[in-house]
Every structure is written in structure tokens, then in C-alpha cells.
N, C-alpha and C. Protein backbone atom coordinates (compact mmCIF):
# COMPACT_ATOMS: atom_id res chain seq x y z
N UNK A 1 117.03 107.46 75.59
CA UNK A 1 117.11 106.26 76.41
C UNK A 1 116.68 105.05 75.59
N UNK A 2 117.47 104.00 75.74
CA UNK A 2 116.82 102.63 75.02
C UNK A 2 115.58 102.26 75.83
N UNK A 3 115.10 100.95 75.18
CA UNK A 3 113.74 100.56 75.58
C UNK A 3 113.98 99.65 76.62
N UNK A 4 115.24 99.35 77.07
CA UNK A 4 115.67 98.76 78.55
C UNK A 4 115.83 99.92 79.99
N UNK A 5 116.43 100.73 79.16
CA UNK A 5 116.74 101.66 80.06
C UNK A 5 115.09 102.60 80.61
N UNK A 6 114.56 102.40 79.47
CA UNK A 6 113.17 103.50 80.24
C UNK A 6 112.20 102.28 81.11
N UNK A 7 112.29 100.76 80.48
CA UNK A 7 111.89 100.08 81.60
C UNK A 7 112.52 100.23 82.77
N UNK A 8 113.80 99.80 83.17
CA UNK A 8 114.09 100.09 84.62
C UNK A 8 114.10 101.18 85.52
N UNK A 9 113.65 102.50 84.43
CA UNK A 9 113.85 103.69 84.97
C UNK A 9 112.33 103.56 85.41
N UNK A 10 111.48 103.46 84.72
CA UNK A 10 110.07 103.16 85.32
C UNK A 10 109.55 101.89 86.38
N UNK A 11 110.30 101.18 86.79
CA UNK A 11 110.12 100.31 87.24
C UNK A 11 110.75 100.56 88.64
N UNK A 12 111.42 101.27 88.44
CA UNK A 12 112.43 101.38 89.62
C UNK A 12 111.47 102.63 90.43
N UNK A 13 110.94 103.39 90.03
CA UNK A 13 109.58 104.78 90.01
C UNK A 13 108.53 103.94 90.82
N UNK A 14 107.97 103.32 90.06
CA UNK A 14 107.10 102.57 90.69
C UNK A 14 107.10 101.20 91.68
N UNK A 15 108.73 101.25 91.84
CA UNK A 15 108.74 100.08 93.22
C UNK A 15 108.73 101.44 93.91
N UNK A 16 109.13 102.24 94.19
CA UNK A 16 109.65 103.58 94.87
C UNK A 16 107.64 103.77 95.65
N UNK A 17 107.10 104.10 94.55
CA UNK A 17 105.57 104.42 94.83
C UNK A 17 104.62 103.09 95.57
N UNK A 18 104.86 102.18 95.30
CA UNK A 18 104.73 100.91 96.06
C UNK A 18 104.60 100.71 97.65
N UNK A 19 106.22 101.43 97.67
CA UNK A 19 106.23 101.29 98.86
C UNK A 19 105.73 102.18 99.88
N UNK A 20 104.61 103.52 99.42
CA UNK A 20 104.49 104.75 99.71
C UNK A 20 102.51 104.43 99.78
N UNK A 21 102.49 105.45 101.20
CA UNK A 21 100.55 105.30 100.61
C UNK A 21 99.97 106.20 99.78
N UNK A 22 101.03 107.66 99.51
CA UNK A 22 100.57 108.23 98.71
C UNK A 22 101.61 108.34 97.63
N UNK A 23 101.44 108.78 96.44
CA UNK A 23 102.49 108.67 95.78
C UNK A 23 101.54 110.22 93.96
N UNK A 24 102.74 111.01 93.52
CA UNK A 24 101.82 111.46 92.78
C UNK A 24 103.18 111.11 91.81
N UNK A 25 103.03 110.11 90.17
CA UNK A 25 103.88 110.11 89.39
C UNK A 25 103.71 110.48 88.04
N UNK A 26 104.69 111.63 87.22
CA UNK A 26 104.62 111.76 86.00
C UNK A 26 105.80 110.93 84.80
N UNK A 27 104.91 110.84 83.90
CA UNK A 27 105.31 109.94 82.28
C UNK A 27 105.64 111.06 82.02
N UNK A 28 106.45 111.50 81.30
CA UNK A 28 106.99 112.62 79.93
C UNK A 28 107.83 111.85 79.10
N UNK A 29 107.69 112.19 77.96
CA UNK A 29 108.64 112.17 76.96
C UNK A 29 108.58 113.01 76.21
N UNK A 30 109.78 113.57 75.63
CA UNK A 30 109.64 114.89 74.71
C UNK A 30 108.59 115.75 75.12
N UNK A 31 108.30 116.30 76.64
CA UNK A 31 107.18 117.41 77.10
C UNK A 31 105.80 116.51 76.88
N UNK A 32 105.23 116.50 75.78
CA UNK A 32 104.25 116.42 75.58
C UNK A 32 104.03 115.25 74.31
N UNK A 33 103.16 113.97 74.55
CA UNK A 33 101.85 114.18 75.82
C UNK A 33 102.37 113.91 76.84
N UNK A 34 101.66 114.11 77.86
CA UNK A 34 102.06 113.13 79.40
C UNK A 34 100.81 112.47 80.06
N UNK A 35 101.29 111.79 80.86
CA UNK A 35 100.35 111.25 82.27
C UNK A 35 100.94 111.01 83.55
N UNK A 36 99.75 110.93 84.65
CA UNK A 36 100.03 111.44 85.57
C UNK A 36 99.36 110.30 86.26
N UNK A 37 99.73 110.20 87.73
CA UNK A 37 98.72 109.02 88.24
C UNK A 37 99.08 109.90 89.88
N UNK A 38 97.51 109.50 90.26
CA UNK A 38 98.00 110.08 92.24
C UNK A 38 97.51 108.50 92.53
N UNK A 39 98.09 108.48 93.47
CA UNK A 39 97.83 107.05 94.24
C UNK A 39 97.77 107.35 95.51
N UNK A 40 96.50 106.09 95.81
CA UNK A 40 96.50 106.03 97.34
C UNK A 40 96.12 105.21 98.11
N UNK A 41 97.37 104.33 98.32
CA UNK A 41 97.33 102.72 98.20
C UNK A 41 97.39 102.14 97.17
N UNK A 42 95.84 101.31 97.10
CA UNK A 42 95.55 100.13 96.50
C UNK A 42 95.09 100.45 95.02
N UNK A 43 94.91 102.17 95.08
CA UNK A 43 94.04 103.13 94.06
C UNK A 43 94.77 104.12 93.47
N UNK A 44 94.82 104.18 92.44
CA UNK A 44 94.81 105.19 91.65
C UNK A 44 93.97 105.85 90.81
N UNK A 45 93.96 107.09 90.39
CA UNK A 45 93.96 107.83 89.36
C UNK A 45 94.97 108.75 88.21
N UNK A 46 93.99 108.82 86.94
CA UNK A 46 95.01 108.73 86.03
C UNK A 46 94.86 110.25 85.77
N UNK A 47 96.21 110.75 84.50
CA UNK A 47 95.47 112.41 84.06
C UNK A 47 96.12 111.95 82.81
N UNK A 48 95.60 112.48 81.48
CA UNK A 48 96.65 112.63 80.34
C UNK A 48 96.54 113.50 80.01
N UNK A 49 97.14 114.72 79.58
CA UNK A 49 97.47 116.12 78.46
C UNK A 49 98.48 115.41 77.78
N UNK A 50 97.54 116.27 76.54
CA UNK A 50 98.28 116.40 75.56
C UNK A 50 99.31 117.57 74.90
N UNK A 51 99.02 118.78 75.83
CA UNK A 51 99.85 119.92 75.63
C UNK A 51 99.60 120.60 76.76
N UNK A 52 100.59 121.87 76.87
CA UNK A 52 100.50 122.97 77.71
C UNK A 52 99.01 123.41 78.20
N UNK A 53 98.64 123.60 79.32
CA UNK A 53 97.48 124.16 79.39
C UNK A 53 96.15 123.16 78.89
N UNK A 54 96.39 121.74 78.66
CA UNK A 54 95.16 121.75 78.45
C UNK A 54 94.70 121.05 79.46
N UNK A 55 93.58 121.32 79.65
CA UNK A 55 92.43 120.49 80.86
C UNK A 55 92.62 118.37 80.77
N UNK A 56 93.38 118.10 79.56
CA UNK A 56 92.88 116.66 79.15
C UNK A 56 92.08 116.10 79.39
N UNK A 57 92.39 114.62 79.69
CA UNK A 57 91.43 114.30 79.73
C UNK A 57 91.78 112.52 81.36
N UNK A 58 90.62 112.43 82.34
CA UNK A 58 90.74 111.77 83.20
C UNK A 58 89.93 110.39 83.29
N UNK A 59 90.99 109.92 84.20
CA UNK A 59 90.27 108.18 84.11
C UNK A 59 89.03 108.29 85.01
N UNK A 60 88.09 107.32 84.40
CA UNK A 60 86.77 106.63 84.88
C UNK A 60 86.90 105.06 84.70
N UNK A 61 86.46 104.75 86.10
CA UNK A 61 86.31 103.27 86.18
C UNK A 61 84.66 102.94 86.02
N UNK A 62 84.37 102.34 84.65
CA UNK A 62 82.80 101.92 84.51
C UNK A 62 82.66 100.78 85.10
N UNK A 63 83.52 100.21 86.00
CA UNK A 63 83.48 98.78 86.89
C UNK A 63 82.97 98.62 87.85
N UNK A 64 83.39 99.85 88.34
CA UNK A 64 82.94 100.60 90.00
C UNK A 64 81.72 100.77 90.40
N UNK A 65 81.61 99.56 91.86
CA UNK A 65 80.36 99.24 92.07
C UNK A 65 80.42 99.31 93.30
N UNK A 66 80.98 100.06 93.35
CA UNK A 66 80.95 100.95 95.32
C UNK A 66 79.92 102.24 95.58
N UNK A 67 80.10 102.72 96.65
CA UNK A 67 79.26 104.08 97.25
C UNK A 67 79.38 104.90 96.18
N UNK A 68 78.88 105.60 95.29
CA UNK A 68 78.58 106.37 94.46
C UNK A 68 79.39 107.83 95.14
N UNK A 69 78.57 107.77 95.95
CA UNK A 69 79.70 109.70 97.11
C UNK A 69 80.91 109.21 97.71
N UNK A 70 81.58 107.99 97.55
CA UNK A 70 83.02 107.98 98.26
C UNK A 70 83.97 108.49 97.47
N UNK A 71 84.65 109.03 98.61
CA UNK A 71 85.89 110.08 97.98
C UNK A 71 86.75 109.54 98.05
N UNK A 72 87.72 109.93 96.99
CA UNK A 72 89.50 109.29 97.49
C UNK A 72 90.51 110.23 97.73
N UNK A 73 90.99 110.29 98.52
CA UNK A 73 92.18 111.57 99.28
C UNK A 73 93.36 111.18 98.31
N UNK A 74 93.61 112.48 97.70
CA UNK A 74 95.14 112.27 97.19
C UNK A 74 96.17 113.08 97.65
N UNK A 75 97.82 112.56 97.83
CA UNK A 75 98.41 114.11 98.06
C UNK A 75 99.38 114.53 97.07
N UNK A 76 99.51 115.71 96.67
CA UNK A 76 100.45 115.72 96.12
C UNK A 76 101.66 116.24 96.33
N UNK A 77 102.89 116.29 95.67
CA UNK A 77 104.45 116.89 95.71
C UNK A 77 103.93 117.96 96.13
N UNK A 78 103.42 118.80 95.83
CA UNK A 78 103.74 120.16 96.16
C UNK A 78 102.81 120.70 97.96
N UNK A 79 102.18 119.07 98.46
CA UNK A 79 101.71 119.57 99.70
C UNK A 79 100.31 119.60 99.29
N UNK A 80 99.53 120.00 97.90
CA UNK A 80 98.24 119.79 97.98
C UNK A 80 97.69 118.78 98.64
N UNK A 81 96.32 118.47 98.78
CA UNK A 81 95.73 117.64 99.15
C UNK A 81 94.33 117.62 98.19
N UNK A 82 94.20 116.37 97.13
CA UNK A 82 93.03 116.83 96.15
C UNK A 82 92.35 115.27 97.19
N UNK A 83 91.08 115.40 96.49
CA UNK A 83 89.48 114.26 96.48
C UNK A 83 89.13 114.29 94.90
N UNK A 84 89.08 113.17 95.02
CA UNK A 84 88.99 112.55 93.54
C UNK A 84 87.39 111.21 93.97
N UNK A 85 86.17 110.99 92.80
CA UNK A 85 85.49 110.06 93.58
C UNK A 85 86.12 108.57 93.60
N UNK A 86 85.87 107.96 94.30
CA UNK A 86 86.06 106.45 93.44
C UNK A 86 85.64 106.12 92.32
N UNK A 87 84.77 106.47 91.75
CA UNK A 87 84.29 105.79 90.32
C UNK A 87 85.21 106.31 89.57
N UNK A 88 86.45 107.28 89.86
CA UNK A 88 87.48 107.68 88.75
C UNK A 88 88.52 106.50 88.95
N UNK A 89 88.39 106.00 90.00
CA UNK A 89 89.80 105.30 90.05
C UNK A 89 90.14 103.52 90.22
N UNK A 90 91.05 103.28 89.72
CA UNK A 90 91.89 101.84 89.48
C UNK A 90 92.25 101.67 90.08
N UNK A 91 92.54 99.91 90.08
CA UNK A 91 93.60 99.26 91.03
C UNK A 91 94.90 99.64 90.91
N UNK A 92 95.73 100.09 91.52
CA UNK A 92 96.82 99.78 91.63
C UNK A 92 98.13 99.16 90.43
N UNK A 93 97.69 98.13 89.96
CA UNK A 93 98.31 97.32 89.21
C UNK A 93 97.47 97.76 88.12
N UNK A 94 96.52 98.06 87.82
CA UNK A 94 95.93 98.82 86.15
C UNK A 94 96.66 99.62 86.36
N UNK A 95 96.68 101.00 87.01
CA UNK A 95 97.36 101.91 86.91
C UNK A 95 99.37 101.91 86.13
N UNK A 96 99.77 100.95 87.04
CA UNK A 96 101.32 100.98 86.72
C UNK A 96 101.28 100.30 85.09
N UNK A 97 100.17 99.15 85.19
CA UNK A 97 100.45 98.52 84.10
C UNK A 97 100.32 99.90 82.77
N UNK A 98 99.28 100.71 82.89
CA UNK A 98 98.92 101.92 82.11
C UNK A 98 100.13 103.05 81.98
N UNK A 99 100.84 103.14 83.57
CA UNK A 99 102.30 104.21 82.95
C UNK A 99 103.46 103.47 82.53
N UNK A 100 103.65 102.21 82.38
CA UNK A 100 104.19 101.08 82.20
C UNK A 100 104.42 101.09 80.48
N UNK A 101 102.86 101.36 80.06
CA UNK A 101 102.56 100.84 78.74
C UNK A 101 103.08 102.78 78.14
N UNK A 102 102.75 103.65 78.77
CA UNK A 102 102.91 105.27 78.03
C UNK A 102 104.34 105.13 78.15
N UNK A 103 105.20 105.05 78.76
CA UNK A 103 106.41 104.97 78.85
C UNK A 103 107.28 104.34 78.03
N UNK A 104 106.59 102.84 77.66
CA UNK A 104 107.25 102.40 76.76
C UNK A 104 107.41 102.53 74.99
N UNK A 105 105.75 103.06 75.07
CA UNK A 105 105.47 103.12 73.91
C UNK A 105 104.41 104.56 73.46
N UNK A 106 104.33 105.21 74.14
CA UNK A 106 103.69 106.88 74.09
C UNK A 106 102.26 106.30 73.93
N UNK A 107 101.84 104.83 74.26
CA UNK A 107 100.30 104.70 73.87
C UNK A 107 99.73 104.45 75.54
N UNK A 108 97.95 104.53 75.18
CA UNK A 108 97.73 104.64 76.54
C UNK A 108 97.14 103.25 76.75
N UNK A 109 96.64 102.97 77.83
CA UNK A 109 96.48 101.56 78.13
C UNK A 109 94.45 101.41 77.88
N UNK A 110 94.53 100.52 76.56
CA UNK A 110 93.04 100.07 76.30
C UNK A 110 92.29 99.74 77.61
N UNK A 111 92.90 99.57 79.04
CA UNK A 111 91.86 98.97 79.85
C UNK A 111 91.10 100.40 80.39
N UNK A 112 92.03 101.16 80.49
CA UNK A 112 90.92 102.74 81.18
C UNK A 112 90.21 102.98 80.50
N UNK A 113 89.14 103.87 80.96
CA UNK A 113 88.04 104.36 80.21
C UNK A 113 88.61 106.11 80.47
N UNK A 114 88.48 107.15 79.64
CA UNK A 114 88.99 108.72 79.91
C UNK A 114 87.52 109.26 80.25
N UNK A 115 87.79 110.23 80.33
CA UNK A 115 86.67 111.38 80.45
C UNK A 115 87.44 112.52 80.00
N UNK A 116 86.58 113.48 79.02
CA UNK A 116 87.22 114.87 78.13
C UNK A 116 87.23 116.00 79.14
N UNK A 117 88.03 116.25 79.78
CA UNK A 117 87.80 117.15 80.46
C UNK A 117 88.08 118.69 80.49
N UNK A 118 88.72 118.53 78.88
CA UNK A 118 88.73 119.93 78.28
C UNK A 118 87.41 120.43 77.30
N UNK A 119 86.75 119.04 77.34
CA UNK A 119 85.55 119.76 76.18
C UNK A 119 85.99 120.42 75.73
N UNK A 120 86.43 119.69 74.03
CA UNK A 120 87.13 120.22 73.03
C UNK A 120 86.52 119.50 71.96
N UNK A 121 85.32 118.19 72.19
CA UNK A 121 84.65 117.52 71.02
C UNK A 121 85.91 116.09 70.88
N UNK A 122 86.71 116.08 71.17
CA UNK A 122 87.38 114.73 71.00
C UNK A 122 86.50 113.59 72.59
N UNK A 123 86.55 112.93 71.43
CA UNK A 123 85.85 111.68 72.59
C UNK A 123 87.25 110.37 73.00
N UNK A 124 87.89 110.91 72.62
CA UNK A 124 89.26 110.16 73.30
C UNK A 124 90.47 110.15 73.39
N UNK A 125 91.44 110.56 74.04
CA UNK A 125 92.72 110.57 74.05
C UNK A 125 93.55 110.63 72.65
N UNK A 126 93.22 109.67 71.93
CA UNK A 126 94.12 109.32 70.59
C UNK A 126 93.46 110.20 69.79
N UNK A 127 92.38 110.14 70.00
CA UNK A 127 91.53 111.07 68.79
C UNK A 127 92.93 112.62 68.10
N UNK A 128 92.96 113.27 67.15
CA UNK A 128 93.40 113.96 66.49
C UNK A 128 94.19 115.37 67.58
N UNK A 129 94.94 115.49 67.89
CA UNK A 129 95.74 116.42 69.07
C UNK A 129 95.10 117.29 68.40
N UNK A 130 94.57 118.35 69.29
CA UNK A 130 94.20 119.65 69.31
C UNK A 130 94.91 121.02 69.91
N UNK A 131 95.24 121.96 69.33
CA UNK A 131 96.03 122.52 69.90
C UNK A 131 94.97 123.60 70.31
N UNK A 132 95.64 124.18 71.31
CA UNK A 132 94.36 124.93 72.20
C UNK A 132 94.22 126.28 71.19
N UNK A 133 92.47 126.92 71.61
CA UNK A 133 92.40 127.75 70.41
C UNK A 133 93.05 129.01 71.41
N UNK A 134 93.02 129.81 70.18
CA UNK A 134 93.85 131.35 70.71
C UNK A 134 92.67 132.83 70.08
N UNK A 135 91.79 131.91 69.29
CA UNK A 135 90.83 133.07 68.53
C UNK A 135 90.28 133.20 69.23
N UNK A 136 89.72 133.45 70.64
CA UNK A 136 88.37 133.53 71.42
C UNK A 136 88.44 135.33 70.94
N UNK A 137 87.10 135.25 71.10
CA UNK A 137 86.55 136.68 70.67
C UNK A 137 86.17 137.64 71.58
């Protein structure tokens, strides 16, 4: 796809999610990496893997200066229903601007903050792809 065509294809995704209170959307290109965003409303949260199986790694908002125990209801395609806290999650418009920016350019958006949630020793997304180990003993 040209770099027109994956804008309107993403753009057109996210008027779609806009208009929705819940919405769960995936980035791919070539499989891997990806990201993921659940929304709900005004909020999102983010996910990135970098391969099959791995745990990646999830957004934290260090901005977030709300109830510490509030939850955010997400739903997803397949009928789940996850809780995510608020301190993981963005406005709305960070969010798109963030699958906006992976889409166009496989990079992730400097305004999120991640969390490692494969504990694998990388302290950030870009850091060096790891491929999952297979030696466990």
C-alpha cells in the first residue's frame, strides 16, 4: 500500500471507532510488530508486541491524576469484557494520533509512556527485538 493509501485506510478505521463507545483496533504490518488500542469513549489503551506470543509491552499514563482504583471497562471483538486501571490510559486523540503514527511509519508515538510486560530486561519498545527464549530448562 502507498503512504496515501494506508492513511485513508486508517483514517477511515478510526472515524469508524469514533463513532462507537467501545471500539478494540489492530495496526499490523508484515505480522509483526503490532499495536492494539481498546477504547472506551474518550479513553484508550494501548498494547504493542513485537512477535508471536509475547506478553509486550502496555501504555501508562504518568499524567494521571485521578482515583488511583478506577477501572476502565473495555470490550472486545470476540465478546470479552477486560478492566484496565485508568492510570494505563489516554485520551482519545493521543491514542489515534499513536496508531496514526505506527501505521504510517512502524514507529511508536514519543508521547506514551510503555510498561514491559513481558519482563524480558528491555526497558522500551524500540529497545533491541527479542525473540522469545525456547532454552527453558
Amino acid at each position: 500500500m502507498s503512504p496515501a493509501e494506508i492513511q485513508a485506510a486508517v483514517d477511515s478505521l478510526l472515524l469508524k471507532a469514533a463513532a462507537q463507545q467501545f471500539s478494540e483496533l489492530w495496526i499490523e504490518r508484515d505480522s509483526f510488530p503490532t499495536i492494539c488500542a481498546l477504547l472506551n469513549g474518550e479513553n484508550g489503551w494501548l498494547m504493542y508486541l513485537r512477535y508471536a506470543g509475547d506478553a509486550g509491552f502496555s501504555s501508562r499514563n504518568p499524567n494521571y491524576d485521578g482515583p488511583q482504583d478506577l477501572m476502565i471497562d473495555y470490550h472486545l471483538q470476540n465478546g470479552q469484557h477486560d478492566r484496565y486501571p485508568a492510570s494505563w490510559a489516554y485520551p482519545r486523540e493521543t491514542i489515534f494520533s499513536a496508531l496514526r503514527a505506527f501505521a504510517e511509519s512502524r514507529q511508536l508515538n514519543q508521547l506514551i509512556s510503555w510498561h514491559n510486560d513481558s519482563m524480558d530486561g528491555n526497558t522500551a519498545p524500540e529497545d533491541a527485538l527479542v525473540e522469545p527464549r525456547t532454552d527453558f530448562a
